[in-house]
PDB file of N, CA and C in Angstrom:
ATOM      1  N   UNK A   1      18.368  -4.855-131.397  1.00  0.00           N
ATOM      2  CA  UNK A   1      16.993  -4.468-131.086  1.00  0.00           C
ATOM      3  C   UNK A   1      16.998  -3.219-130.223  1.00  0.00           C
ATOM      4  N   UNK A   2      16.199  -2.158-130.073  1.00  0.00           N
ATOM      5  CA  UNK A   2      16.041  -0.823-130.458  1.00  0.00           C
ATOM      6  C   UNK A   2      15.422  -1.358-128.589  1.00  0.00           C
ATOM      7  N   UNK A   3      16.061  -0.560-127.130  1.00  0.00           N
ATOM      8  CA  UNK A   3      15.788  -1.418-125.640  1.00  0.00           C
ATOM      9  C   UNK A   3      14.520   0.082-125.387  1.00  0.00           C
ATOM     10  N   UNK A   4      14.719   0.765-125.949  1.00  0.00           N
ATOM     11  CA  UNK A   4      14.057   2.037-125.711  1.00  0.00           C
ATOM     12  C   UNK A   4      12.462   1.823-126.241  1.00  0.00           C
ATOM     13  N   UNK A   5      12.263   0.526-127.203  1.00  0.00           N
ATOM     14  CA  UNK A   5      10.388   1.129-127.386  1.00  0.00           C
ATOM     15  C   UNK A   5       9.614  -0.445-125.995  1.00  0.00           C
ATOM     16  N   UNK A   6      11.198  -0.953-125.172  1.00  0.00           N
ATOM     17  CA  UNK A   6      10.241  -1.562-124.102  1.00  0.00           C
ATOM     18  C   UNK A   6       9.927  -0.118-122.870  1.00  0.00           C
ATOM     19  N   UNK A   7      11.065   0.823-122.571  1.00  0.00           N
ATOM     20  CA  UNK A   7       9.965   1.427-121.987  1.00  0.00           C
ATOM     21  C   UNK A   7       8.876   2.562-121.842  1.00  0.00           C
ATOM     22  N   UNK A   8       8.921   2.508-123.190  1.00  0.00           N
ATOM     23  CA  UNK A   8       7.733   3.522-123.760  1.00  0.00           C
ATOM     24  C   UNK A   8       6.142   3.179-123.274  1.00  0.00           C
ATOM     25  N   UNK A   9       5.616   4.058-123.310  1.00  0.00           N
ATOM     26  CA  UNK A   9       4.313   4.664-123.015  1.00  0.00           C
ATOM     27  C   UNK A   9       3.413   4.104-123.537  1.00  0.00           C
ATOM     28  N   UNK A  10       2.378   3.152-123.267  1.00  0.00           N
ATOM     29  CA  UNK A  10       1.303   2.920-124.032  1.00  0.00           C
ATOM     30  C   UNK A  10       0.140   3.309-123.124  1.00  0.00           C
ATOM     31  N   UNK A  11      -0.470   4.098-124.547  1.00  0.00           N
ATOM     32  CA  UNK A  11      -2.240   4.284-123.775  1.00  0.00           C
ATOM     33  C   UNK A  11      -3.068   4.848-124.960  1.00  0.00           C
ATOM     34  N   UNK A  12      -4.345   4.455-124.291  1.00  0.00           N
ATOM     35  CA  UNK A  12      -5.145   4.580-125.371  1.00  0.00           C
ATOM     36  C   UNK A  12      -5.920   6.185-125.376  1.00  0.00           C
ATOM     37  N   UNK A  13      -6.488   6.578-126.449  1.00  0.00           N
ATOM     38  CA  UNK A  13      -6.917   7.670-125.938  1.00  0.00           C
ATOM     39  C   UNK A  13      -8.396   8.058-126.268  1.00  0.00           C
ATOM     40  N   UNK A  14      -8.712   8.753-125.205  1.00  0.00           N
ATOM     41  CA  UNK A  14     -10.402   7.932-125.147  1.00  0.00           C
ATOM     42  C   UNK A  14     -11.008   9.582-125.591  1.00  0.00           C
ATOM     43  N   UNK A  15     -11.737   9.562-126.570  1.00  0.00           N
ATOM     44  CA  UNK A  15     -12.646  10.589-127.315  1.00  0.00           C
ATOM     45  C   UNK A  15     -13.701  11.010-126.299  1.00  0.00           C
ATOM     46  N   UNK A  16     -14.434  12.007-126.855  1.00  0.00           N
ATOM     47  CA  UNK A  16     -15.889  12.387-126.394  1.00  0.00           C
ATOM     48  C   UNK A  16     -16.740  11.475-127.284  1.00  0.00           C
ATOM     49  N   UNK A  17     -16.528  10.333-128.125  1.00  0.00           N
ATOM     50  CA  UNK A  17     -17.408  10.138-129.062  1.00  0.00           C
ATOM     51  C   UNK A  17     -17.226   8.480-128.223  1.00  0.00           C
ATOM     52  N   UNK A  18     -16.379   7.996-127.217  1.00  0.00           N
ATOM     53  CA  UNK A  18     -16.003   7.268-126.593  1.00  0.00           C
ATOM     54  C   UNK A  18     -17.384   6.605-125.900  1.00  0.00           C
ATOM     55  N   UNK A  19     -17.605   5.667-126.078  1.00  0.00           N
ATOM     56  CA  UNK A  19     -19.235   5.281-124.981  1.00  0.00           C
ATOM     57  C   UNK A  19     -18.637   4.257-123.862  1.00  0.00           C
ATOM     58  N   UNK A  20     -18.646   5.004-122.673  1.00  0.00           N
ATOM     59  CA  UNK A  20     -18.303   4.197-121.368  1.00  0.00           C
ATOM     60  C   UNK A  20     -19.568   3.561-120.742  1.00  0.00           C
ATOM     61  N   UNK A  21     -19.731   2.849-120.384  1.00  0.00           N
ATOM     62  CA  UNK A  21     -21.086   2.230-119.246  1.00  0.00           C
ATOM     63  C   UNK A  21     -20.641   2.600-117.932  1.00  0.00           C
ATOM     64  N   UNK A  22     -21.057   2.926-116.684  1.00  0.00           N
ATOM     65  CA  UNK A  22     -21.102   3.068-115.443  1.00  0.00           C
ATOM     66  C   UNK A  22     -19.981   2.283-114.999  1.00  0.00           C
ATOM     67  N   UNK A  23     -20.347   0.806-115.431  1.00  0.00           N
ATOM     68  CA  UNK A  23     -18.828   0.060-114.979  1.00  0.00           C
ATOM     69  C   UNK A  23     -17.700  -0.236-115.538  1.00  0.00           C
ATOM     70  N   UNK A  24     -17.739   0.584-116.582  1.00  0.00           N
ATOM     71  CA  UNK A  24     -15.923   0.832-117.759  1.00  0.00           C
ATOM     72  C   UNK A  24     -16.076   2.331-116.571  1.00  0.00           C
ATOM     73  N   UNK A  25     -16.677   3.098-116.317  1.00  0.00           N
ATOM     74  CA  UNK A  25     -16.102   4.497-115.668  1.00  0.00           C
ATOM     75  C   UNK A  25     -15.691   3.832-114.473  1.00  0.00           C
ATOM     76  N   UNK A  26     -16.706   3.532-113.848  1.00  0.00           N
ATOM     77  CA  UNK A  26     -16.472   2.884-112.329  1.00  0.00           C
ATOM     78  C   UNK A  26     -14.807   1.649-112.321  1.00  0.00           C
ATOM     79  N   UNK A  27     -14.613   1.034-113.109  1.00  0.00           N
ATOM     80  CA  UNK A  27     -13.419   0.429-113.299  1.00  0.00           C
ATOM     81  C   UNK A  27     -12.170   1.254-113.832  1.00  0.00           C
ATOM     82  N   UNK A  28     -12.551   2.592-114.576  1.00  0.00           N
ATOM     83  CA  UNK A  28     -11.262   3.327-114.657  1.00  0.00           C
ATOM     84  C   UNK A  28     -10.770   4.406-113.448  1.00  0.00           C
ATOM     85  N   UNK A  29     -12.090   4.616-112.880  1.00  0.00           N
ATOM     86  CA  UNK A  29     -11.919   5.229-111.699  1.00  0.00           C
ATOM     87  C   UNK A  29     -11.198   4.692-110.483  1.00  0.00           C
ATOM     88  N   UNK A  30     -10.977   3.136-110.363  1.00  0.00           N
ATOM     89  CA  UNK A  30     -11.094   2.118-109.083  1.00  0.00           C
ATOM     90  C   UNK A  30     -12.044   2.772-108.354  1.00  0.00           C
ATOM     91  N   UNK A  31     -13.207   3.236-108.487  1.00  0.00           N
ATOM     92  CA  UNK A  31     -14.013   2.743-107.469  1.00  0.00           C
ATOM     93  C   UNK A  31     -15.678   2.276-107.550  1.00  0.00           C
ATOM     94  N   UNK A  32     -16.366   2.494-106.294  1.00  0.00           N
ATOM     95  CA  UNK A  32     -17.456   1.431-106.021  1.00  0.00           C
ATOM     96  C   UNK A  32     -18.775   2.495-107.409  1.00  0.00           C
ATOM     97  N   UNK A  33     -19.854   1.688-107.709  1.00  0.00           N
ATOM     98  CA  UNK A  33     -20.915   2.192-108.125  1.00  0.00           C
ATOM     99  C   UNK A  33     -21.427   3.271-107.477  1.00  0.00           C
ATOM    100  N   UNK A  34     -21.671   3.104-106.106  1.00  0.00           N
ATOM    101  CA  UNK A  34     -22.547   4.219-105.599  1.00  0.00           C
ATOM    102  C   UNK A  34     -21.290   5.642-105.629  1.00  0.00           C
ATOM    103  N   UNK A  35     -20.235   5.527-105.917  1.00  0.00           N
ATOM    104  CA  UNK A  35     -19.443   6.768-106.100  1.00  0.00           C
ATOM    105  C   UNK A  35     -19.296   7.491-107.031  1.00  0.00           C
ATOM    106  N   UNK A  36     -19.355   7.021-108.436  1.00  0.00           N
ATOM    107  CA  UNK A  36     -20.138   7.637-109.009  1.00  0.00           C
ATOM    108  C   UNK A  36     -21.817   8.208-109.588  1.00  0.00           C
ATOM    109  N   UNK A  37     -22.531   7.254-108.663  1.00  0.00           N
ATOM    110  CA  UNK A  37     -24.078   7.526-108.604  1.00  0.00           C
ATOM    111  C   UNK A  37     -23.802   9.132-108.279  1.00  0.00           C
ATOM    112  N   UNK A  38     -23.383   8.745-106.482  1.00  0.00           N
ATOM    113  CA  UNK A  38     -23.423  10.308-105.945  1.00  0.00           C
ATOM    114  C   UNK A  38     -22.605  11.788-107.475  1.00  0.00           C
ATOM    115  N   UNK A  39     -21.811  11.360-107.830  1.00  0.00           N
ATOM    116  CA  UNK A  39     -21.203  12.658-108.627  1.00  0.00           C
ATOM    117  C   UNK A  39     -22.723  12.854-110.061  1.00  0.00           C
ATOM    118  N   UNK A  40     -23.695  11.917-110.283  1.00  0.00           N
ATOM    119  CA  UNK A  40     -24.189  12.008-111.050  1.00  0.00           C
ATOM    120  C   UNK A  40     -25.679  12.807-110.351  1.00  0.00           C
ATOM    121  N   UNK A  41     -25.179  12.605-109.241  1.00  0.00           N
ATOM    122  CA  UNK A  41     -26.552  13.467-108.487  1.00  0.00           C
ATOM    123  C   UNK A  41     -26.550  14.344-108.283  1.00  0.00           C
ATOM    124  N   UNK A  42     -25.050  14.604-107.929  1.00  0.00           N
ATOM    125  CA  UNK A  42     -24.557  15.787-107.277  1.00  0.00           C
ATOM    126  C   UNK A  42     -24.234  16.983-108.710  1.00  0.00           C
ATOM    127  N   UNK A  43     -24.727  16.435-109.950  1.00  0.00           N
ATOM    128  CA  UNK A  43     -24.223  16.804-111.134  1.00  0.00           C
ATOM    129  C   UNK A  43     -23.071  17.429-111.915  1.00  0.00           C
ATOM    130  N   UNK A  44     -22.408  16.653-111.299  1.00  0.00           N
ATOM    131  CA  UNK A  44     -20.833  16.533-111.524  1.00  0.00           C
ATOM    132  C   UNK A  44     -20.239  15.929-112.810  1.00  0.00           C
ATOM    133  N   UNK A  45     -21.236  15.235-112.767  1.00  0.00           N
ATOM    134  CA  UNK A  45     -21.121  13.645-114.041  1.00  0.00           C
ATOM    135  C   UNK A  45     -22.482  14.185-114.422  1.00  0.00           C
ATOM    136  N   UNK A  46     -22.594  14.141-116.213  1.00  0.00           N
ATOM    137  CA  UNK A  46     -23.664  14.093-116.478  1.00  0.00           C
ATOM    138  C   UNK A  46     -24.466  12.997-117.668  1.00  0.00           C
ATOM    139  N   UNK A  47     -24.951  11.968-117.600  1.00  0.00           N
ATOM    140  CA  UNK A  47     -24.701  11.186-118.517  1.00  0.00           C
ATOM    141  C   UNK A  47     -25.642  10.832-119.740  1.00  0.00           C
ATOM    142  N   UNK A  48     -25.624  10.017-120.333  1.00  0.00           N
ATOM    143  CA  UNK A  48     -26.441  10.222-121.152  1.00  0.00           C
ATOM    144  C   UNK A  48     -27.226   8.645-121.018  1.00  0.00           C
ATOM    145  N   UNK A  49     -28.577   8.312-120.941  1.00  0.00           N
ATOM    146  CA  UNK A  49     -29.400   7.351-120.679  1.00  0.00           C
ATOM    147  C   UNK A  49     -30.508   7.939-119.218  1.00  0.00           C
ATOM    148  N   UNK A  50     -31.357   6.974-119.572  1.00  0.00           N
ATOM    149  CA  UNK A  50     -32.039   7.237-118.229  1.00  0.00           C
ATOM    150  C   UNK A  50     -31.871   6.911-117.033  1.00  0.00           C
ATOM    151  N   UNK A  51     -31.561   5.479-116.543  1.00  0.00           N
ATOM    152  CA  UNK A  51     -31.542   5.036-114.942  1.00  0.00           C
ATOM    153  C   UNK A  51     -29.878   4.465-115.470  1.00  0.00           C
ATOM    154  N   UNK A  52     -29.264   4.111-114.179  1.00  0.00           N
ATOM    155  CA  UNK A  52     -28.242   3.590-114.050  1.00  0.00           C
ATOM    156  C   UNK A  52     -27.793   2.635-114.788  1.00  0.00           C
ATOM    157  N   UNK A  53     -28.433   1.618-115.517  1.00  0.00           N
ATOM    158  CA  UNK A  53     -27.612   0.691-115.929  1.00  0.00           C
ATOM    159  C   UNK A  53     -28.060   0.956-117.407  1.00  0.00           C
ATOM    160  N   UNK A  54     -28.655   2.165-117.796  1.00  0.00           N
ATOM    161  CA  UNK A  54     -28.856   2.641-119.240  1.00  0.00           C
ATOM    162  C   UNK A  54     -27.632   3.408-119.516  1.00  0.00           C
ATOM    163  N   UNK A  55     -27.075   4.352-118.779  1.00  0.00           N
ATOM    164  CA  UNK A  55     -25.943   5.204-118.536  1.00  0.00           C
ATOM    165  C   UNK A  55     -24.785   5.261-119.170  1.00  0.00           C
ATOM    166  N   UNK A  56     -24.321   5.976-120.604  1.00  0.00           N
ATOM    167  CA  UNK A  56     -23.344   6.301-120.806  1.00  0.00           C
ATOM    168  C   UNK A  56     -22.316   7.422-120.836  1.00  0.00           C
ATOM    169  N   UNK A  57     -21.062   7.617-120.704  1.00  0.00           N
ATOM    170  CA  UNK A  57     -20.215   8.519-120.109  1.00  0.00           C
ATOM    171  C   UNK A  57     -19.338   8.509-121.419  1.00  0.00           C
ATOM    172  N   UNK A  58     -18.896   9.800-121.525  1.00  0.00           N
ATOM    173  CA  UNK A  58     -17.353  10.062-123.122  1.00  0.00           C
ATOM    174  C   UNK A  58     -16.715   9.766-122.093  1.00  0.00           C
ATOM    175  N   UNK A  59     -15.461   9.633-123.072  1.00  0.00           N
ATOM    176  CA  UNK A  59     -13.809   9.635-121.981  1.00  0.00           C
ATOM    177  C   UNK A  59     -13.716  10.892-121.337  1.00  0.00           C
ATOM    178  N   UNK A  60     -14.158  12.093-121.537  1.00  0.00           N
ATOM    179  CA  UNK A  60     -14.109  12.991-120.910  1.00  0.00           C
ATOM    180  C   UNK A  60     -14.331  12.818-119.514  1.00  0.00           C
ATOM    181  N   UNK A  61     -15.487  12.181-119.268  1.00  0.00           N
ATOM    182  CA  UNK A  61     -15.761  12.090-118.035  1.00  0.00           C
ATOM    183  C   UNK A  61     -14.963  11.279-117.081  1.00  0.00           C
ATOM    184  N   UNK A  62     -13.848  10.696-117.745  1.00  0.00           N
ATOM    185  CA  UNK A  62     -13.137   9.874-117.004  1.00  0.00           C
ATOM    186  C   UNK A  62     -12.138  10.962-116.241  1.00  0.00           C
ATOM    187  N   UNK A  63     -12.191  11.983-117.157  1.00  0.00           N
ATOM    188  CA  UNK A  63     -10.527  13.240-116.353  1.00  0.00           C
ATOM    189  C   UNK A  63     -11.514  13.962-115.641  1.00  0.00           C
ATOM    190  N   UNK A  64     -12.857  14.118-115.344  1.00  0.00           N
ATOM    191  CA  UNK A  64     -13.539  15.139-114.688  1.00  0.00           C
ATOM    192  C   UNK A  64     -14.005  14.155-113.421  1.00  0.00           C
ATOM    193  N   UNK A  65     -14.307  12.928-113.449  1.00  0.00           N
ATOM    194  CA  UNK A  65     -14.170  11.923-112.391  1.00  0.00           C
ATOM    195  C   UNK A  65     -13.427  12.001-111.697  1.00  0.00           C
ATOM    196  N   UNK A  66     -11.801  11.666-112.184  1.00  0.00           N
ATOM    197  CA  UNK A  66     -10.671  11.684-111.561  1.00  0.00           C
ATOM    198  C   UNK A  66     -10.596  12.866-110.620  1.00  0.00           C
ATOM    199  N   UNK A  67     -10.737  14.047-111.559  1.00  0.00           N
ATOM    200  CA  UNK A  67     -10.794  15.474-110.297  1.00  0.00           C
ATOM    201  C   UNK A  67     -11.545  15.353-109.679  1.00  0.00           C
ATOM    202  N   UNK A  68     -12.443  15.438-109.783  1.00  0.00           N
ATOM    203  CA  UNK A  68     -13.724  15.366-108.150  1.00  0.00           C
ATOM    204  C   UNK A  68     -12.807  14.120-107.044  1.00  0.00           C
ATOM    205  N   UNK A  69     -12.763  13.166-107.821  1.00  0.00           N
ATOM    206  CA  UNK A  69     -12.035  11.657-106.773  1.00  0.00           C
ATOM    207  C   UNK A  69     -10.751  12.599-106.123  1.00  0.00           C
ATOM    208  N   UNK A  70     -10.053  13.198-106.756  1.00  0.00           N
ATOM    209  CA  UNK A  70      -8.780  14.261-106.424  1.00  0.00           C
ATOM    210  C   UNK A  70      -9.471  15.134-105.245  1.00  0.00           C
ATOM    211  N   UNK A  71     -10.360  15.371-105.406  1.00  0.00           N
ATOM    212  CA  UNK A  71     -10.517  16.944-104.925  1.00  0.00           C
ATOM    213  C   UNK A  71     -11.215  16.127-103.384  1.00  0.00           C
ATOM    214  N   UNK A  72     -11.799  15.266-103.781  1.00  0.00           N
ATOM    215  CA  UNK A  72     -12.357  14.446-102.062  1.00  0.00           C
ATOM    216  C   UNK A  72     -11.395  13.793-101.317  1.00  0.00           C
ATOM    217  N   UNK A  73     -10.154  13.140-102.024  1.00  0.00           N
ATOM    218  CA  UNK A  73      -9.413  12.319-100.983  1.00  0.00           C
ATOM    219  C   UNK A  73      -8.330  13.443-100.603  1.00  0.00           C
ATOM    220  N   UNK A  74      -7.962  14.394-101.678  1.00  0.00           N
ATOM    221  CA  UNK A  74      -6.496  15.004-101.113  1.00  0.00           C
ATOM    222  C   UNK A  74      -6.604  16.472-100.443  1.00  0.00           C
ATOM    223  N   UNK A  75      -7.965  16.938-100.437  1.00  0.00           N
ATOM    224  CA  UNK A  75      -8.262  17.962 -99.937  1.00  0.00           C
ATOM    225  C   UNK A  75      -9.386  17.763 -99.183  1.00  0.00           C
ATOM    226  N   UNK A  76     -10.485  16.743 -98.970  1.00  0.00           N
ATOM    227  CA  UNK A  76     -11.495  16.664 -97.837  1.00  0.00           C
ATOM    228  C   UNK A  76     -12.634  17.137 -98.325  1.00  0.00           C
ATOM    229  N   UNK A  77     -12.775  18.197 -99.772  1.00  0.00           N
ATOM    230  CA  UNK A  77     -14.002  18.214-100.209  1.00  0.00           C
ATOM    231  C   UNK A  77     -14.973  17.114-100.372  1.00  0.00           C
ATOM    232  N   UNK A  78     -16.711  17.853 -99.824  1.00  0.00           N
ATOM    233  CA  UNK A  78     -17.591  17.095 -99.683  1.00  0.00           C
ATOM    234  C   UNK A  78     -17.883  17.283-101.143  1.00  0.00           C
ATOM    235  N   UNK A  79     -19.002  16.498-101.720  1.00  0.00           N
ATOM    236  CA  UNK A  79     -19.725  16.168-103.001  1.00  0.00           C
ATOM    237  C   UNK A  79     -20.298  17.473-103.450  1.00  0.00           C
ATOM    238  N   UNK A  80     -20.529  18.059-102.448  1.00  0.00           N
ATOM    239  CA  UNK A  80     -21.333  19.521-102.972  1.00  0.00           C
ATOM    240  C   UNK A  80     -20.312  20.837-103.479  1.00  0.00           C
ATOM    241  N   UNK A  81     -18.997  20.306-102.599  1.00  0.00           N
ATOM    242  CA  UNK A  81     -17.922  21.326-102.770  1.00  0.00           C
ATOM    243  C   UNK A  81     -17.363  21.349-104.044  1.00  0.00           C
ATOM    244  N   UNK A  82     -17.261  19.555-104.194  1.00  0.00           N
ATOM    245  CA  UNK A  82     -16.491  19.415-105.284  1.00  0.00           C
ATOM    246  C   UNK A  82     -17.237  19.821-106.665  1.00  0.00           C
ATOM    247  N   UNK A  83     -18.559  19.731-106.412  1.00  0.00           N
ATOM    248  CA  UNK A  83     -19.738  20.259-107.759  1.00  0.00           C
ATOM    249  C   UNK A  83     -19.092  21.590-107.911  1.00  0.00           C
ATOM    250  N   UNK A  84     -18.702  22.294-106.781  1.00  0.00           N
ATOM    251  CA  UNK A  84     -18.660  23.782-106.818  1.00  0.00           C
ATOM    252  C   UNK A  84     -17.493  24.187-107.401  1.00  0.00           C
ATOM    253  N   UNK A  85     -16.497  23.471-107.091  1.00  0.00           N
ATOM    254  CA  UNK A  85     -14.954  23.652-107.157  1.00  0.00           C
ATOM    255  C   UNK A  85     -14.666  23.287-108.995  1.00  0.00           C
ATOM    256  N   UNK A  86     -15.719  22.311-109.563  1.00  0.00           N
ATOM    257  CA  UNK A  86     -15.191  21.630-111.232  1.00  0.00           C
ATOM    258  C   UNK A  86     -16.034  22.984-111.986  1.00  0.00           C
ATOM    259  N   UNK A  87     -17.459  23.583-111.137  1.00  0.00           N
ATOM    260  CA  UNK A  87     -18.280  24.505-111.795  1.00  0.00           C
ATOM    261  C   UNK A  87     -17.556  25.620-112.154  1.00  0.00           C
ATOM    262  N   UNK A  88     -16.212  25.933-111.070  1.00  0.00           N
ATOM    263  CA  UNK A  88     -15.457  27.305-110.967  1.00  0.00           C
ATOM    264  C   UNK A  88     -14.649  26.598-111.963  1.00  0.00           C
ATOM    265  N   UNK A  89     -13.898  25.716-111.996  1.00  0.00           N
ATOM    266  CA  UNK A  89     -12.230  25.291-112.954  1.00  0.00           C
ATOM    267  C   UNK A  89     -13.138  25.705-113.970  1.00  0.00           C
ATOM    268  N   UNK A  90     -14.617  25.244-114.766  1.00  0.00           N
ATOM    269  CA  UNK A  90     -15.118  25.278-116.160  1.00  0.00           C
ATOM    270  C   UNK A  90     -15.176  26.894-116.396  1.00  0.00           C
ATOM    271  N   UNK A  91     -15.896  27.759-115.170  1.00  0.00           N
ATOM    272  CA  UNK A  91     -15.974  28.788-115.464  1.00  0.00           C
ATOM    273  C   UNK A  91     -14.598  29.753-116.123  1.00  0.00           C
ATOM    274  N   UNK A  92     -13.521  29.305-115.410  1.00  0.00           N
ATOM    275  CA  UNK A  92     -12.466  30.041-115.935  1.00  0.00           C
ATOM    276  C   UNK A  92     -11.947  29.323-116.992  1.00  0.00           C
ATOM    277  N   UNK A  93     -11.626  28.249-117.452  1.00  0.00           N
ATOM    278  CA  UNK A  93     -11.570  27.605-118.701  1.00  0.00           C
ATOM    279  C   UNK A  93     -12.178  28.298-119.513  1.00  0.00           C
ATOM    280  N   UNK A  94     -13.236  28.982-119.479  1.00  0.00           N
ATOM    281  CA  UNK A  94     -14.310  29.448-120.189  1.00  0.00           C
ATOM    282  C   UNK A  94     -14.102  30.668-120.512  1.00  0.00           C
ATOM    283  N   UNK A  95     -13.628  31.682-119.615  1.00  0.00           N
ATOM    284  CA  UNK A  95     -13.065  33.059-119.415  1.00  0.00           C
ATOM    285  C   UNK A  95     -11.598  33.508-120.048  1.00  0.00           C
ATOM    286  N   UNK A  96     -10.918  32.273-119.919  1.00  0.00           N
ATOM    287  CA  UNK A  96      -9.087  32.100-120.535  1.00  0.00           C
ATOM    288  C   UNK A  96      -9.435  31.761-122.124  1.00  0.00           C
ATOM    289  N   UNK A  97     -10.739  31.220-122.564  1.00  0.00           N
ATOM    290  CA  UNK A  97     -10.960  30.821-123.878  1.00  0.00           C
ATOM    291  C   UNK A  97     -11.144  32.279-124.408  1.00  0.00           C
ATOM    292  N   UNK A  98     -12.300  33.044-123.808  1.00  0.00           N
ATOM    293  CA  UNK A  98     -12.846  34.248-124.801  1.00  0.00           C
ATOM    294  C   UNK A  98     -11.302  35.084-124.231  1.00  0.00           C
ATOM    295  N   UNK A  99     -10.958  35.388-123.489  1.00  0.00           N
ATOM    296  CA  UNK A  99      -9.527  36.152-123.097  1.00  0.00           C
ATOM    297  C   UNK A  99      -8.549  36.101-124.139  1.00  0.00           C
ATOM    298  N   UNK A 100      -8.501  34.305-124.607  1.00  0.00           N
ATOM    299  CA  UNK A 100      -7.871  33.889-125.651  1.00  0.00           C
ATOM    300  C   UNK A 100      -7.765  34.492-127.122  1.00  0.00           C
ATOM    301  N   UNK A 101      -9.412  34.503-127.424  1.00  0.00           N
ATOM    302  CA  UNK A 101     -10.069  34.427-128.552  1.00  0.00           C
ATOM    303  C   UNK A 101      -9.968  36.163-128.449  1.00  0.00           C
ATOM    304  N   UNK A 102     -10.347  36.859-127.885  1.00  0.00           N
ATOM    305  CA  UNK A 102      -9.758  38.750-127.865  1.00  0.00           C
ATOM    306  C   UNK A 102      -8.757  39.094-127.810  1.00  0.00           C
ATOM    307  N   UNK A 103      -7.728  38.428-127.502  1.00  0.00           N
ATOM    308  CA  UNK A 103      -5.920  38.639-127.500  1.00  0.00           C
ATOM    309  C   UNK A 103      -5.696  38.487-128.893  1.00  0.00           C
ATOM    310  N   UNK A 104      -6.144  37.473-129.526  1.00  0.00           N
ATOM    311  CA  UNK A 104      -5.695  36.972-130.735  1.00  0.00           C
ATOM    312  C   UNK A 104      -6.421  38.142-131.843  1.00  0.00           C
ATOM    313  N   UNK A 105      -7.398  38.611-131.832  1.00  0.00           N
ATOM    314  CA  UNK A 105      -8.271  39.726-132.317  1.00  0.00           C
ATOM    315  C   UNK A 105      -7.426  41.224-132.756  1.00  0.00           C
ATOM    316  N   UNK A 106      -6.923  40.552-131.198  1.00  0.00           N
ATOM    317  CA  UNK A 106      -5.779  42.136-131.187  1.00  0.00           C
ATOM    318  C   UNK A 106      -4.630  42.164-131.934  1.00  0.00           C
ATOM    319  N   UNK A 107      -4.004  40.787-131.859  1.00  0.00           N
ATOM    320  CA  UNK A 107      -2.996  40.803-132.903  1.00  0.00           C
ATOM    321  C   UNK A 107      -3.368  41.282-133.876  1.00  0.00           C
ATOM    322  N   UNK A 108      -4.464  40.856-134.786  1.00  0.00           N
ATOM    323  CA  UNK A 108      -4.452  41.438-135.622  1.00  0.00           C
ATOM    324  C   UNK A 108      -4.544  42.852-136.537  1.00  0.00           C
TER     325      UNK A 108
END
């Protein structure tokens, strides 16, 4: 028997087409409800439903959670910083894409 697929990697992998509720995010996050309320106020998180317990989230929002949760415990950013700090990572994501997309232009 093949000892190498016990310690392999399992995980699932969660789409944008993925429908989380508040408490599948709040349980992949470990933490409380009102912690992600605040990132949904602070519009960090943006979700789709009306009040809180209508609320659904893609898996996406689970790696953009995680950073904000990153960016408050290991660096001290407040809720407003961290809005500021995911607004800048998107902006240049955004800038390295068309940078991307004109490099490749040029090749040709």
């Amino acid at each position: 028997m093949n000892n190498n697929l016990s310690s392999a990697h399992v995980g699932i992998i969660l789409e944008e087409q993925t429908q989380l509720t508040l408490d599948d995010l709040c349980a992949a996050c470990c933490v409380q409800t009102e912690i992600i309320i605040e990132l949904v106020e602070e519009g960090v998180l943006i979700p789709s439903g009306g009040k809180p317990p209508q609320w659904y989230f893609s898996g996406m929002h689970i790696r953009r959670a995680k950073t904000a949760l990153n960016l408050q415990r290991d660096l001290g950013v407040n809720i407003a910083g961290v809005a500021l700090a995911l607004q800048l990572l998107d902006e240049i994501k955004t800038l390295r894409a068309q940078l991307n997309k004109l490099q490749s232009k040029d090749d040709l």
